[in-house]
C-alpha atoms as a PDB file:
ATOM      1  CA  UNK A   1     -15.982  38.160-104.841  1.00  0.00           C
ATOM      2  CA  UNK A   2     -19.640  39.005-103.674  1.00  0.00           C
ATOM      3  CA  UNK A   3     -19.959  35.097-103.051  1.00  0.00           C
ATOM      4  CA  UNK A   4     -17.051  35.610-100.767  1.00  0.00           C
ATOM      5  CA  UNK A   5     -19.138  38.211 -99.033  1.00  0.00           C
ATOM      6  CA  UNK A   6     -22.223  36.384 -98.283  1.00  0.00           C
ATOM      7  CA  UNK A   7     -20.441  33.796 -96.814  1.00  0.00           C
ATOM      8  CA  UNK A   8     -18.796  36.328 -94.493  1.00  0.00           C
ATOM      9  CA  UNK A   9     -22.430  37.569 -94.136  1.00  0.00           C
ATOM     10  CA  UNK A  10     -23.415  34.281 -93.504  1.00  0.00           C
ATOM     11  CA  UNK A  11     -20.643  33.589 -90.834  1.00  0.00           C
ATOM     12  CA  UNK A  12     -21.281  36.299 -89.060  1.00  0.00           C
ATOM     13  CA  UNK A  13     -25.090  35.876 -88.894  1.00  0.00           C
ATOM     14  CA  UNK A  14     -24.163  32.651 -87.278  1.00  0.00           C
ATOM     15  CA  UNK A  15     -22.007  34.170 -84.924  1.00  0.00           C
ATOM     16  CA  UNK A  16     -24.415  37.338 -83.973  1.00  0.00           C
ATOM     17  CA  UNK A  17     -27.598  34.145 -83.538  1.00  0.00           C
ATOM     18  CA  UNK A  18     -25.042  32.076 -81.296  1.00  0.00           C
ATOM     19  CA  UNK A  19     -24.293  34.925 -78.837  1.00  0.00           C
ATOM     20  CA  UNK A  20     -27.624  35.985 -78.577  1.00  0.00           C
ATOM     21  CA  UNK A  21     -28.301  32.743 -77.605  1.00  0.00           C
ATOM     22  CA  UNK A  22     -26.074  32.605 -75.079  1.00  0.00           C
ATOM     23  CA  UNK A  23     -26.733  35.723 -73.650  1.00  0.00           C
ATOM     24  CA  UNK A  24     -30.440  34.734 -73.415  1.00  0.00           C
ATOM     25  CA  UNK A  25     -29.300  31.597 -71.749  1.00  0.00           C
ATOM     26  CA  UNK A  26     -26.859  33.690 -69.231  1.00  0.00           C
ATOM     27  CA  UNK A  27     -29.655  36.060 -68.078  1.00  0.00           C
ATOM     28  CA  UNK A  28     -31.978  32.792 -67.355  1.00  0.00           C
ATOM     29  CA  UNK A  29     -28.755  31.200 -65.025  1.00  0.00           C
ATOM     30  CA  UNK A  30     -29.289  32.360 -61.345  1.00  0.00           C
ATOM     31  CA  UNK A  31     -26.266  33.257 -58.940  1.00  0.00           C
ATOM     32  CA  UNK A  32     -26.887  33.038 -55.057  1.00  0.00           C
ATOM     33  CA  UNK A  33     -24.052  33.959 -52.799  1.00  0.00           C
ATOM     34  CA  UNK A  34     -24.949  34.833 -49.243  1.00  0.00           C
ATOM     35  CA  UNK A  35     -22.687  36.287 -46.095  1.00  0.00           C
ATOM     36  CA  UNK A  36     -24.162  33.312 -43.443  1.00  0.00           C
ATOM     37  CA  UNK A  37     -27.565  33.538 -42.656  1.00  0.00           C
ATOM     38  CA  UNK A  38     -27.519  37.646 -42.647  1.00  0.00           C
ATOM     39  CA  UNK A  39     -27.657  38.448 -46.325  1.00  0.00           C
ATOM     40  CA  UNK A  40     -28.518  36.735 -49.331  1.00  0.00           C
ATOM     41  CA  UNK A  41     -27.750  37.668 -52.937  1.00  0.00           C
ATOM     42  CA  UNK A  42     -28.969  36.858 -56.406  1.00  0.00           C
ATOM     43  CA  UNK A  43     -27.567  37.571 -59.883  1.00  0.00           C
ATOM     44  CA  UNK A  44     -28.410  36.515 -63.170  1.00  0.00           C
ATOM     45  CA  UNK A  45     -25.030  35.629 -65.708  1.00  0.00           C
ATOM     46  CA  UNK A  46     -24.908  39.120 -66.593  1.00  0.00           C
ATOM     47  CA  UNK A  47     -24.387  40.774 -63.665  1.00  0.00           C
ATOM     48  CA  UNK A  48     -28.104  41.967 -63.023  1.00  0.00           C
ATOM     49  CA  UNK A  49     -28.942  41.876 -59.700  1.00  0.00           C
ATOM     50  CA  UNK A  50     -31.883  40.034 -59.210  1.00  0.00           C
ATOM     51  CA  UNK A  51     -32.854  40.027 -55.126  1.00  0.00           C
ATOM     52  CA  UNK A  52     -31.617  40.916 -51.860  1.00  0.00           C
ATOM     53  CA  UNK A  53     -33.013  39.344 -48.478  1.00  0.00           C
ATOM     54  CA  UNK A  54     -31.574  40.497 -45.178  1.00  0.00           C
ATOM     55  CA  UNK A  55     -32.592  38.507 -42.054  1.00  0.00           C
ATOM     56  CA  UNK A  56     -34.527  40.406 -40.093  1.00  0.00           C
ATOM     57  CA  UNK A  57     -33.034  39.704 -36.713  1.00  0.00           C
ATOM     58  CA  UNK A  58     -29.839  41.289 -38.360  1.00  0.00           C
ATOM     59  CA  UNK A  59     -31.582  44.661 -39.005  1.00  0.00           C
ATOM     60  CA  UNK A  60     -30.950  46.848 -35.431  1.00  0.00           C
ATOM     61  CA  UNK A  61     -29.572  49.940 -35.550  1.00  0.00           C
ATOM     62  CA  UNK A  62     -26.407  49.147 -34.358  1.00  0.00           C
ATOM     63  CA  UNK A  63     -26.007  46.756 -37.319  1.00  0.00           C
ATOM     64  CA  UNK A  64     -26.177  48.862 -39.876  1.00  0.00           C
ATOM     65  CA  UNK A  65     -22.404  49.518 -40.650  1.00  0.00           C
ATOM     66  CA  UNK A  66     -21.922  46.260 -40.756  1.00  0.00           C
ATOM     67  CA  UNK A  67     -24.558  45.320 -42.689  1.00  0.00           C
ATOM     68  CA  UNK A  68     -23.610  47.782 -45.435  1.00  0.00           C
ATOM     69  CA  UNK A  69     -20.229  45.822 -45.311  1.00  0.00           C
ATOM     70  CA  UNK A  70     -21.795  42.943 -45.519  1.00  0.00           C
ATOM     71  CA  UNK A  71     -24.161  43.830 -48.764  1.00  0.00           C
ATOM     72  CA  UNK A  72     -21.086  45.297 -50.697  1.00  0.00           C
ATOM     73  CA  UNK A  73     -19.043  41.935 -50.446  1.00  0.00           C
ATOM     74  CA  UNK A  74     -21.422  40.096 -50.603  1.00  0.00           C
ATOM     75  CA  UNK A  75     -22.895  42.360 -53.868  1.00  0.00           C
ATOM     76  CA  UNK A  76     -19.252  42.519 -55.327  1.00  0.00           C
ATOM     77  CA  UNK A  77     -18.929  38.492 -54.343  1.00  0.00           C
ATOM     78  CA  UNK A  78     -22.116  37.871 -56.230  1.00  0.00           C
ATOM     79  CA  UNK A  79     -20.916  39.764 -59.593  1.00  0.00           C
ATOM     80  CA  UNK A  80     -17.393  38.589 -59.767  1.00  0.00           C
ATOM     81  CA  UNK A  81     -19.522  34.918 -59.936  1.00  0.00           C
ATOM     82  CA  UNK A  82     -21.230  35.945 -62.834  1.00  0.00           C
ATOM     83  CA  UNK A  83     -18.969  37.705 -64.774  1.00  0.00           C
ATOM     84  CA  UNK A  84     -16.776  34.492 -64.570  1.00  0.00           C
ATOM     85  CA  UNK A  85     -19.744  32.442 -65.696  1.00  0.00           C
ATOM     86  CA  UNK A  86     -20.399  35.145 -67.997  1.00  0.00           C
ATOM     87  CA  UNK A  87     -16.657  34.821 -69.769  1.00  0.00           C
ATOM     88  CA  UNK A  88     -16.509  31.211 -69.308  1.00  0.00           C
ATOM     89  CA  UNK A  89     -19.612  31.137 -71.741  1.00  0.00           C
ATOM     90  CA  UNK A  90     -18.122  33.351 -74.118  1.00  0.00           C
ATOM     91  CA  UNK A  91     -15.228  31.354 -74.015  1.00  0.00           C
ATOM     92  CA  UNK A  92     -16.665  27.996 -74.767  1.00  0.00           C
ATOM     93  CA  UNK A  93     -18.705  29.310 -77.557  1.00  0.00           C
ATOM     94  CA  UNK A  94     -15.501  31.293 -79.299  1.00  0.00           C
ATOM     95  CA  UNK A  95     -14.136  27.707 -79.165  1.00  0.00           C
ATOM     96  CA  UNK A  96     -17.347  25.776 -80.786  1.00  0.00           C
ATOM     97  CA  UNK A  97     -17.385  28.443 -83.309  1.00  0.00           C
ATOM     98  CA  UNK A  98     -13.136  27.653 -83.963  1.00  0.00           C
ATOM     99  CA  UNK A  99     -12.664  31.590 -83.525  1.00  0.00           C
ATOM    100  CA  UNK A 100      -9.619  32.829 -83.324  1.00  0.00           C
ATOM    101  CA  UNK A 101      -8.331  34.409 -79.824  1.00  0.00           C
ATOM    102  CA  UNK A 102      -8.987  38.394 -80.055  1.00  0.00           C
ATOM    103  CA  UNK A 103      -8.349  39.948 -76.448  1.00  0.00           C
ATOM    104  CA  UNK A 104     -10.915  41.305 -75.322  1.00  0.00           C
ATOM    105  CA  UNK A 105     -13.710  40.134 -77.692  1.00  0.00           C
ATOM    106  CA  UNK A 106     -14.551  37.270 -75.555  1.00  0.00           C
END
């Protein structure tokens, strides 16, 4: 019975070192997504924001509601990339490590 249990142990050691990996790899990946030439955005895969340029040609007063528009798609546009990445990843490894489908878990 306790071998049982150190191979459990085992297994999920395996597991924990695999996702860590993974999630070390995903904060090294870099997302860029930009709105033309006005705003720029970068993410890592897990949905840290990394940098923001604005063009400076685009920053006038009278811009500013639309840059603010602008910066929240673009922002939102940027994340939705990386948490896809981010769940793709997850994905693949839950299938090289043959687990078995449990929503939400990956």
């Amino acid at each position: 019975m306790f071998e049982q249990f150190g191979n459990i142990m085992e297994m999920v050691k395996k597991v924990q070192s695999n996702v860590d990996n993974v999630q070390d790899q995903l904060k090294q990946e870099r997302i860029e997504v930009s709105s033309g030439d006005v705003v720029k955005i970068l993410v890592n895969g897990q949905q840290e924001l990394i940098s923001i340029q604005l063009n400076a040609k685009y920053l006038l007063a009278d811009n500013a509601a639309l840059l603010q528009d602008l910066l929240t798609a673009t922002i939102n546009n940027a994340l939705a990339k990386s948490r896809e990445l981010n769940q793709e990843a997850m994905s693949k490894l839950a299938t090289d490590l043959n687990l078995p489908k449990i929503p939400g878990m990956f």
